[in-house]
PDB file of N, CA and C in Angstrom:
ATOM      1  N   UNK A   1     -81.575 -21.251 -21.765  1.00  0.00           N
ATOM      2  CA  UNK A   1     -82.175 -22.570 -21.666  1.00  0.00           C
ATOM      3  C   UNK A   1     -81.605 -23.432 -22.793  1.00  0.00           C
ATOM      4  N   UNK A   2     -81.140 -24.841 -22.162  1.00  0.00           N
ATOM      5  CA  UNK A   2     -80.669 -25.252 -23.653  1.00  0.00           C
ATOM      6  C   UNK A   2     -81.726 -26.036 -24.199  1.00  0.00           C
ATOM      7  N   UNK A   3     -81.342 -26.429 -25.528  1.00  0.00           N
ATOM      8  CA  UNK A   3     -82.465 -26.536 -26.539  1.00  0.00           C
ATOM      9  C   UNK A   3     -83.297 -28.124 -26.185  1.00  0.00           C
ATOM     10  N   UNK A   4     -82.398 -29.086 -25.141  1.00  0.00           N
ATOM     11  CA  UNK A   4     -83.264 -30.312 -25.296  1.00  0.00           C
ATOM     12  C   UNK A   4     -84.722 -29.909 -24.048  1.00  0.00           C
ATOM     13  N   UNK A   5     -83.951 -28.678 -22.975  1.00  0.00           N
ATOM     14  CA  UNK A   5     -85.202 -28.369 -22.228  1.00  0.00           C
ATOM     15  C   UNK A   5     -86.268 -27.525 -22.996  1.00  0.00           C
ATOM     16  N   UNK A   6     -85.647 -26.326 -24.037  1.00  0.00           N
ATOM     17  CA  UNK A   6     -86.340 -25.994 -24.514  1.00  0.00           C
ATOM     18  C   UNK A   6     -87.840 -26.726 -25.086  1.00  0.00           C
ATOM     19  N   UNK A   7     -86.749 -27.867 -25.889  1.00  0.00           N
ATOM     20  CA  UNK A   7     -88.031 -28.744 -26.657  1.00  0.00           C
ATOM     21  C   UNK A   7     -88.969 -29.066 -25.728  1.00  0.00           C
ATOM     22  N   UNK A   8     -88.691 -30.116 -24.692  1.00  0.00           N
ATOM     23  CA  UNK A   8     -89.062 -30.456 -24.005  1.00  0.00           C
ATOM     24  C   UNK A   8     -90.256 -29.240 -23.406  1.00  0.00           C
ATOM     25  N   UNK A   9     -90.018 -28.324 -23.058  1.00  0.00           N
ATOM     26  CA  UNK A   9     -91.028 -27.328 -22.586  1.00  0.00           C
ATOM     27  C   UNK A   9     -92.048 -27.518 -23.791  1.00  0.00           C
ATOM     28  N   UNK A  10     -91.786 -27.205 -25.090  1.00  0.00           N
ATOM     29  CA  UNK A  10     -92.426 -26.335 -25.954  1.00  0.00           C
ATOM     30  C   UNK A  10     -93.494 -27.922 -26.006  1.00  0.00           C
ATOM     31  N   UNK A  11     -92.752 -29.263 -26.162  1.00  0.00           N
ATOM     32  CA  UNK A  11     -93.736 -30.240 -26.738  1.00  0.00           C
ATOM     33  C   UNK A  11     -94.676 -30.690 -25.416  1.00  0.00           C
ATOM     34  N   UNK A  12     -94.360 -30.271 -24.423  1.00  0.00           N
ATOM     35  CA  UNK A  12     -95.233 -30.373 -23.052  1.00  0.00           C
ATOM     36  C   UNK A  12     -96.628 -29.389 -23.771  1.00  0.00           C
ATOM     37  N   UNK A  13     -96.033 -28.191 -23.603  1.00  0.00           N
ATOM     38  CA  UNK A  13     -97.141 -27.468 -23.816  1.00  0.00           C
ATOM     39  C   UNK A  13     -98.372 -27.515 -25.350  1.00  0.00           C
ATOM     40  N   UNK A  14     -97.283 -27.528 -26.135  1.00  0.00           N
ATOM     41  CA  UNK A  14     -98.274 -27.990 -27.326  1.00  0.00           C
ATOM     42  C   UNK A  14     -99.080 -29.706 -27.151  1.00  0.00           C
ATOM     43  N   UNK A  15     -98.748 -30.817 -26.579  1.00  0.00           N
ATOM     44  CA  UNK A  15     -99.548 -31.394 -26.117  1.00  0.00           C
ATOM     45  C   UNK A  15    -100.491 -31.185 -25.393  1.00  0.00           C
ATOM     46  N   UNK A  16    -100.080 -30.388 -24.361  1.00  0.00           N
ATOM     47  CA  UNK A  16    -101.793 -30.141 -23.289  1.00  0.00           C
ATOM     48  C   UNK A  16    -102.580 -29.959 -24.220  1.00  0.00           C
ATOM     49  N   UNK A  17    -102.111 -28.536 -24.936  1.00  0.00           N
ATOM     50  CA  UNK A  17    -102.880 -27.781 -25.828  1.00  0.00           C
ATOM     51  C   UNK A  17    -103.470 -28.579 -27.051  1.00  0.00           C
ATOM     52  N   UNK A  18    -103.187 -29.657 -27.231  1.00  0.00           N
ATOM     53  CA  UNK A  18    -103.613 -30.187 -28.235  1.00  0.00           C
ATOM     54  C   UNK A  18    -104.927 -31.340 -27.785  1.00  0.00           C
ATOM     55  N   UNK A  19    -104.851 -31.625 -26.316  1.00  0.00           N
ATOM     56  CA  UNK A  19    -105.526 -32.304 -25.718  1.00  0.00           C
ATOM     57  C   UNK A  19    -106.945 -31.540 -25.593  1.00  0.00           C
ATOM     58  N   UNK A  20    -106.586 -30.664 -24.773  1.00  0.00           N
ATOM     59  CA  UNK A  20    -107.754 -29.270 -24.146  1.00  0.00           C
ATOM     60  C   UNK A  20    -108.527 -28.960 -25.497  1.00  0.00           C
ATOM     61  N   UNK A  21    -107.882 -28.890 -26.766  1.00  0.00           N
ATOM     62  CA  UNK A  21    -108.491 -28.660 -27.652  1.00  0.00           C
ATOM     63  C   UNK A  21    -109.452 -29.479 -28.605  1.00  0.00           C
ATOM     64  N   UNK A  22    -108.900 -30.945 -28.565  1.00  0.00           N
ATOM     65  CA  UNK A  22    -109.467 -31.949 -28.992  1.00  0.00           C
ATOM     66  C   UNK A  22    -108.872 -32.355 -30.804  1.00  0.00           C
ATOM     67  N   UNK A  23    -107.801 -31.687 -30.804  1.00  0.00           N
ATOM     68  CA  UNK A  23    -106.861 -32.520 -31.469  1.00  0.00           C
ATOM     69  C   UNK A  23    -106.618 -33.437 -31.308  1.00  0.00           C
ATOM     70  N   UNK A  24    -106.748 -34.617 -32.471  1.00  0.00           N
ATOM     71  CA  UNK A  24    -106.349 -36.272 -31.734  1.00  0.00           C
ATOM     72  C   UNK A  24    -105.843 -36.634 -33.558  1.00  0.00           C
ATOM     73  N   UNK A  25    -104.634 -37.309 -32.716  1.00  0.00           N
ATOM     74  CA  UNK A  25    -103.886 -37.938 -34.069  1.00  0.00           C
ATOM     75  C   UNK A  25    -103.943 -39.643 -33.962  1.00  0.00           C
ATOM     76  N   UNK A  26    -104.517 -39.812 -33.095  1.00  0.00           N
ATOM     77  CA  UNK A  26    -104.619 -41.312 -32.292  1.00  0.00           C
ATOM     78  C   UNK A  26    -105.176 -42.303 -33.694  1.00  0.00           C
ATOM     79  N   UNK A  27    -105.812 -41.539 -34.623  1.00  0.00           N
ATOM     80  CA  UNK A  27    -106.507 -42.614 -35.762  1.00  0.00           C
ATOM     81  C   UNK A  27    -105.669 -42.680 -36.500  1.00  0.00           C
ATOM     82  N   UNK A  28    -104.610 -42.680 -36.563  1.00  0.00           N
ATOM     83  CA  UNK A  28    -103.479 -42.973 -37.723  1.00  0.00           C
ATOM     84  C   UNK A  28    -102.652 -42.298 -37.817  1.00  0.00           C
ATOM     85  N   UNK A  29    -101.428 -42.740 -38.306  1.00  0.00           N
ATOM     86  CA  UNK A  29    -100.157 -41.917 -38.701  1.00  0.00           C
ATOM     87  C   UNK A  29     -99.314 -41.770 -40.193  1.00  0.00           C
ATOM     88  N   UNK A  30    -100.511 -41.613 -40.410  1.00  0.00           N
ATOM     89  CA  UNK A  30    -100.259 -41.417 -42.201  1.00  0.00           C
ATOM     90  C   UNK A  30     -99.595 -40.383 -42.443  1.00  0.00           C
ATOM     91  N   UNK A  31     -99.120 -39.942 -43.782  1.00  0.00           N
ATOM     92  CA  UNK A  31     -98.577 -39.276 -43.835  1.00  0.00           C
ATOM     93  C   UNK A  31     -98.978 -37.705 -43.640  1.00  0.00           C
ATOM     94  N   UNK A  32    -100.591 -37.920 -44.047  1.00  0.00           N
ATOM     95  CA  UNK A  32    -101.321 -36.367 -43.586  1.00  0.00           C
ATOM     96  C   UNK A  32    -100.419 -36.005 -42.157  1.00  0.00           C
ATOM     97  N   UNK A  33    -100.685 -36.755 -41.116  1.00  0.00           N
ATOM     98  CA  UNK A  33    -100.667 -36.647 -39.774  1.00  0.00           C
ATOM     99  C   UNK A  33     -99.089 -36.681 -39.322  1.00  0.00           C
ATOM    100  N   UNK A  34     -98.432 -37.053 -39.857  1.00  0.00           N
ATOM    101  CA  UNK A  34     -96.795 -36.860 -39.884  1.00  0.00           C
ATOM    102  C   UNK A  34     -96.690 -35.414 -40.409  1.00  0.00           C
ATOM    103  N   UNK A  35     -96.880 -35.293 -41.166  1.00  0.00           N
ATOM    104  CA  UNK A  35     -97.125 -33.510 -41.927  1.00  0.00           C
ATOM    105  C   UNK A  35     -97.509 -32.742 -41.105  1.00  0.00           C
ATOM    106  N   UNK A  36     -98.376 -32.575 -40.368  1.00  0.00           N
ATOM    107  CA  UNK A  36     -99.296 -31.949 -39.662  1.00  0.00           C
ATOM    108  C   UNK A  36     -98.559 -31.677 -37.860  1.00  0.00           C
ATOM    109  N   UNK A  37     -97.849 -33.033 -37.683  1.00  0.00           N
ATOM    110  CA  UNK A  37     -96.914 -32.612 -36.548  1.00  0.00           C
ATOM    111  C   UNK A  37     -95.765 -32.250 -36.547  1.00  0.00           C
ATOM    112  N   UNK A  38     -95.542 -32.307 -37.590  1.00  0.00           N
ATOM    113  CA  UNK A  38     -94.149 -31.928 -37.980  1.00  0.00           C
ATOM    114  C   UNK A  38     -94.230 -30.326 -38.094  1.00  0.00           C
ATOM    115  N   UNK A  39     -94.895 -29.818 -38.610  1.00  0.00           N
ATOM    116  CA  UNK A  39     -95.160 -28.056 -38.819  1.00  0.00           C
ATOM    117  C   UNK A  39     -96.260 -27.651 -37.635  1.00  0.00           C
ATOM    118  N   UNK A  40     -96.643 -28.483 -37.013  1.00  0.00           N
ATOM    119  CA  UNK A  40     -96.777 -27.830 -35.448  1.00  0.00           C
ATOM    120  C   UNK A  40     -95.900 -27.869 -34.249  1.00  0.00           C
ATOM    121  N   UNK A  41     -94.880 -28.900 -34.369  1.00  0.00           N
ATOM    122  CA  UNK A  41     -94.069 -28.982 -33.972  1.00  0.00           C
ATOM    123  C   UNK A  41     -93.280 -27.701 -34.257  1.00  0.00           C
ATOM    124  N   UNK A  42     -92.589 -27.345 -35.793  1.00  0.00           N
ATOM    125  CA  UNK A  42     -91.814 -26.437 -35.966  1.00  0.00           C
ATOM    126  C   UNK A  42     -92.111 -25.266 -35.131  1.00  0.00           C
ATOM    127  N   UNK A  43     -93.474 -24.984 -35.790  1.00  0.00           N
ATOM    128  CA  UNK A  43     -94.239 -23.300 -35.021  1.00  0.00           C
ATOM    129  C   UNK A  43     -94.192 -23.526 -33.845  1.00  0.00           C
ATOM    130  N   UNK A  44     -94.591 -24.549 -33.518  1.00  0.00           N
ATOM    131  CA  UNK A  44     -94.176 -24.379 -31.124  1.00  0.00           C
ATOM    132  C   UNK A  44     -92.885 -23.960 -31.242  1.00  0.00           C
ATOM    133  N   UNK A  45     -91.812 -24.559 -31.622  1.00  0.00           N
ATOM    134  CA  UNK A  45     -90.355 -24.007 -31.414  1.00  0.00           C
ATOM    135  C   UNK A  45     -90.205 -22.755 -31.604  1.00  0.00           C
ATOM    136  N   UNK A  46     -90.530 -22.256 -32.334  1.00  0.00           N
ATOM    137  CA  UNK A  46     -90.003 -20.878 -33.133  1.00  0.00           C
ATOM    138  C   UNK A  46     -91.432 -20.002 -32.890  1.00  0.00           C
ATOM    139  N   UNK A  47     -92.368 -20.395 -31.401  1.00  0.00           N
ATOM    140  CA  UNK A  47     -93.046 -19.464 -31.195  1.00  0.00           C
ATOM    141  C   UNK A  47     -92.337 -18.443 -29.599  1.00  0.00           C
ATOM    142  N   UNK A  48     -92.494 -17.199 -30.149  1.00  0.00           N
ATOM    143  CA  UNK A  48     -92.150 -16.025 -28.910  1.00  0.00           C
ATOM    144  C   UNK A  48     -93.206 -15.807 -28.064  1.00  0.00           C
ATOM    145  N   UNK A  49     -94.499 -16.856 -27.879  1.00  0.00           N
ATOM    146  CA  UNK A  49     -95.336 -16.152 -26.815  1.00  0.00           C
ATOM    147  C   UNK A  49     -95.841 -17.173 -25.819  1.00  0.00           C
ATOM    148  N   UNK A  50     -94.755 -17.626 -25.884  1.00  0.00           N
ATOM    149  CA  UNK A  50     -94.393 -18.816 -23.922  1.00  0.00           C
ATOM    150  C   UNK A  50     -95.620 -18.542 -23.128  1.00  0.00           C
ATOM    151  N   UNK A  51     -95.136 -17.388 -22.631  1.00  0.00           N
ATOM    152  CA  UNK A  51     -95.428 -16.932 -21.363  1.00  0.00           C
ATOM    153  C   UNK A  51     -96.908 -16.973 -21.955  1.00  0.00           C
ATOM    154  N   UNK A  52     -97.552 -16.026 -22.860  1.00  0.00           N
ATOM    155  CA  UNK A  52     -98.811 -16.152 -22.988  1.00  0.00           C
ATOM    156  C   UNK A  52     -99.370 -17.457 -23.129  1.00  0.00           C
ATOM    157  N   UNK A  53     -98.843 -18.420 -23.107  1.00  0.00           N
ATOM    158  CA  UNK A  53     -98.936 -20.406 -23.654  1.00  0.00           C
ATOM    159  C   UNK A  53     -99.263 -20.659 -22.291  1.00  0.00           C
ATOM    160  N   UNK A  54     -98.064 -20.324 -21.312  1.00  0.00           N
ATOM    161  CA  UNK A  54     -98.363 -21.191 -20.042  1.00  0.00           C
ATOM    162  C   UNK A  54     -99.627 -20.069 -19.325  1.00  0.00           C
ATOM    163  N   UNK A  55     -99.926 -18.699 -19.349  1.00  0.00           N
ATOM    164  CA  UNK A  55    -101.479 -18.255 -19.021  1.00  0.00           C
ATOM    165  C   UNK A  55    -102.512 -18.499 -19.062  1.00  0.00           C
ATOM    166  N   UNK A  56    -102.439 -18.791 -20.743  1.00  0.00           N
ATOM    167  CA  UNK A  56    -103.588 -19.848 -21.525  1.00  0.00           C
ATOM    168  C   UNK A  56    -103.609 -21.128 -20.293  1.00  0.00           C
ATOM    169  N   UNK A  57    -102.794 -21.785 -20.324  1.00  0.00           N
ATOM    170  CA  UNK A  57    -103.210 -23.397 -19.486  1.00  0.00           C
ATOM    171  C   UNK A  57    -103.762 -23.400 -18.345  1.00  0.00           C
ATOM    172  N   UNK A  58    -103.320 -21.814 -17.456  1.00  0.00           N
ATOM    173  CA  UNK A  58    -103.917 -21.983 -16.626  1.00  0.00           C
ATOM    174  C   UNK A  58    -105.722 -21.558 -16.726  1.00  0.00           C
ATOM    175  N   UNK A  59    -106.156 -21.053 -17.675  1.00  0.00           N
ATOM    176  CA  UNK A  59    -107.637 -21.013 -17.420  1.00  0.00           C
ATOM    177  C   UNK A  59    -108.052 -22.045 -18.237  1.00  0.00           C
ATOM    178  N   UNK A  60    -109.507 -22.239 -18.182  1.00  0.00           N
ATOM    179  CA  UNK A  60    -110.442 -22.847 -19.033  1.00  0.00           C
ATOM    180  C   UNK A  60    -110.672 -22.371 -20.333  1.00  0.00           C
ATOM    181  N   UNK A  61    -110.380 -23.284 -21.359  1.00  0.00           N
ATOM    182  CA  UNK A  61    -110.675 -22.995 -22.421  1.00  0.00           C
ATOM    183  C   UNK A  61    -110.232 -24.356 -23.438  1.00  0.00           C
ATOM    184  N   UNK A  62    -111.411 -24.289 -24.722  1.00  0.00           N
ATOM    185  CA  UNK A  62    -111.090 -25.352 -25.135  1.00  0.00           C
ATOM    186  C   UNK A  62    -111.113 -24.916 -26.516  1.00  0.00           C
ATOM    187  N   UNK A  63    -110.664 -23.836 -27.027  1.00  0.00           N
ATOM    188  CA  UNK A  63    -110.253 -23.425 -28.435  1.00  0.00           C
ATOM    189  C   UNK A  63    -109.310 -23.302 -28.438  1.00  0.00           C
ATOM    190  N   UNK A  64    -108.226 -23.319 -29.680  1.00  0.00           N
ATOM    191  CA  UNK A  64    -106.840 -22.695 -29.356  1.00  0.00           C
ATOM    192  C   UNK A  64    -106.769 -21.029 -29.304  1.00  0.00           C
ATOM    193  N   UNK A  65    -106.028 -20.511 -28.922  1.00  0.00           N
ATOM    194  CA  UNK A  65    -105.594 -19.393 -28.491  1.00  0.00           C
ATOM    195  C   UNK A  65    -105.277 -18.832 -29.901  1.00  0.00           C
ATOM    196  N   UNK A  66    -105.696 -17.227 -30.068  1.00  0.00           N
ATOM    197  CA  UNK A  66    -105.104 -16.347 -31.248  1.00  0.00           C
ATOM    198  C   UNK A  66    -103.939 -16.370 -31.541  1.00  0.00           C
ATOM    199  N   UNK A  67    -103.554 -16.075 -29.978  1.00  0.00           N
ATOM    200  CA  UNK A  67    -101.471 -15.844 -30.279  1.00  0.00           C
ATOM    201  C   UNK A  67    -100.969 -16.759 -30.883  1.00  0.00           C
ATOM    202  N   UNK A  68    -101.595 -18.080 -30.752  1.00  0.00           N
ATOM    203  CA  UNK A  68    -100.953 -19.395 -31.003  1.00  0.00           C
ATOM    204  C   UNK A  68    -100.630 -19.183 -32.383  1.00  0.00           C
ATOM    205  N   UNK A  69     -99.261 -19.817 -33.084  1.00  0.00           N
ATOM    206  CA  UNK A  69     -98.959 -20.220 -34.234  1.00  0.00           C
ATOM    207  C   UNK A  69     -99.917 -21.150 -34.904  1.00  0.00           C
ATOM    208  N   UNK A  70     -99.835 -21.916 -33.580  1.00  0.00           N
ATOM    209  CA  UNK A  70    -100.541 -23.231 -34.398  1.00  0.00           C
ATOM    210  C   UNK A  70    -102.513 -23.226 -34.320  1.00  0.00           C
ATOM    211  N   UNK A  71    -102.991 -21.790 -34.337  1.00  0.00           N
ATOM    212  CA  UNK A  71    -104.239 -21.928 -33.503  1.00  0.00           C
ATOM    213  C   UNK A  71    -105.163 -22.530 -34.946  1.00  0.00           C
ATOM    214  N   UNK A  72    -104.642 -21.969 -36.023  1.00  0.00           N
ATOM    215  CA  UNK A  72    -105.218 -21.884 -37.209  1.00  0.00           C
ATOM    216  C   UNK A  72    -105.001 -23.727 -37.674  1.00  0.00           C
ATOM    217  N   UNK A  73    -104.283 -24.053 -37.718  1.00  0.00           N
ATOM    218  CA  UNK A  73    -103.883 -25.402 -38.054  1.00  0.00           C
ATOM    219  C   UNK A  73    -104.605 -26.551 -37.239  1.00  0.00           C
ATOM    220  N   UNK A  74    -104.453 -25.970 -35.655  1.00  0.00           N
ATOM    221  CA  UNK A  74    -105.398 -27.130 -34.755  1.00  0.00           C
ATOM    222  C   UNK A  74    -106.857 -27.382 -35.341  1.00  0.00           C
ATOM    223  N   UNK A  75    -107.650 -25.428 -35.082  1.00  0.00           N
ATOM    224  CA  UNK A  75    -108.977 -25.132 -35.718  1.00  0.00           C
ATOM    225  C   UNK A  75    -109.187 -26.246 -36.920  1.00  0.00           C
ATOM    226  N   UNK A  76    -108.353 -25.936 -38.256  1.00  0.00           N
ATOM    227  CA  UNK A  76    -109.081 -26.625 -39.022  1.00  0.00           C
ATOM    228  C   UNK A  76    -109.052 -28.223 -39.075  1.00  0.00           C
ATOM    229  N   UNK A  77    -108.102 -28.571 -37.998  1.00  0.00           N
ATOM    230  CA  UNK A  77    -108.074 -30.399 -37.893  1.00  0.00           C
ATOM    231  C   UNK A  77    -109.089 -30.710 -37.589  1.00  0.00           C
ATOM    232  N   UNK A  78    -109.622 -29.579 -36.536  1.00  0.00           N
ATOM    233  CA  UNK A  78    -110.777 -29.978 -35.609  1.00  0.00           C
ATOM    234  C   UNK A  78    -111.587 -30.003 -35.784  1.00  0.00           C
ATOM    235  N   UNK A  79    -112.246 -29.345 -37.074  1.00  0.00           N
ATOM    236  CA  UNK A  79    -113.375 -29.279 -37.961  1.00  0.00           C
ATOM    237  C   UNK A  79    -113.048 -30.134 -39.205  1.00  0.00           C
ATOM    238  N   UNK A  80    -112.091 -30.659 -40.124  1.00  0.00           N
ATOM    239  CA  UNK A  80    -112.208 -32.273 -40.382  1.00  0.00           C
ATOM    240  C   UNK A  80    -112.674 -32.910 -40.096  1.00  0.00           C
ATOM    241  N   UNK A  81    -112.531 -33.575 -38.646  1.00  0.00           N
ATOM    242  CA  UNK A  81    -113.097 -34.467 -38.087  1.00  0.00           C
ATOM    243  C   UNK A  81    -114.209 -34.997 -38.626  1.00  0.00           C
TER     244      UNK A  81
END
């Protein structure tokens, strides 16, 4: 797969996932929040568990997932709030 579909896959999916979860960067783009997508961004790329990503989407659920790289990082945005 080359890498612009790659991306393209990986930032599809980490969006749903960021939706379903109730991650929202919509209040600003400060630099916290530039930081924050930028190293979730990275970990989607350089995550090996796809297949378990697109399983996850298909059921219900509105926590992030263990496997996830980014499950720990969403969690604590989401409790900021």
């Amino acid at each position: 797969m080359s890498f612009f579909k790659r991306a393209d896959e990986r930032m599809s999916l980490m969006g749903e996932m960021m939706e379903r979860t109730g991650v929202d960067l919509s209040t600003g783009a400060g630099p916290c929040e530039e930081s924050f997508l930028r190293r979730s961004i990275s970990a989607c790329m350089h995550c090996g568990a796809v297949t378990e990503c697109k399983q996850w989407m298909t059921e219900e659920h509105d926590t992030p997932p263990t496997f996830c790289p980014n499950s720990r990082r969403f969690s604590d945005h989401i409790a900021a709030r």
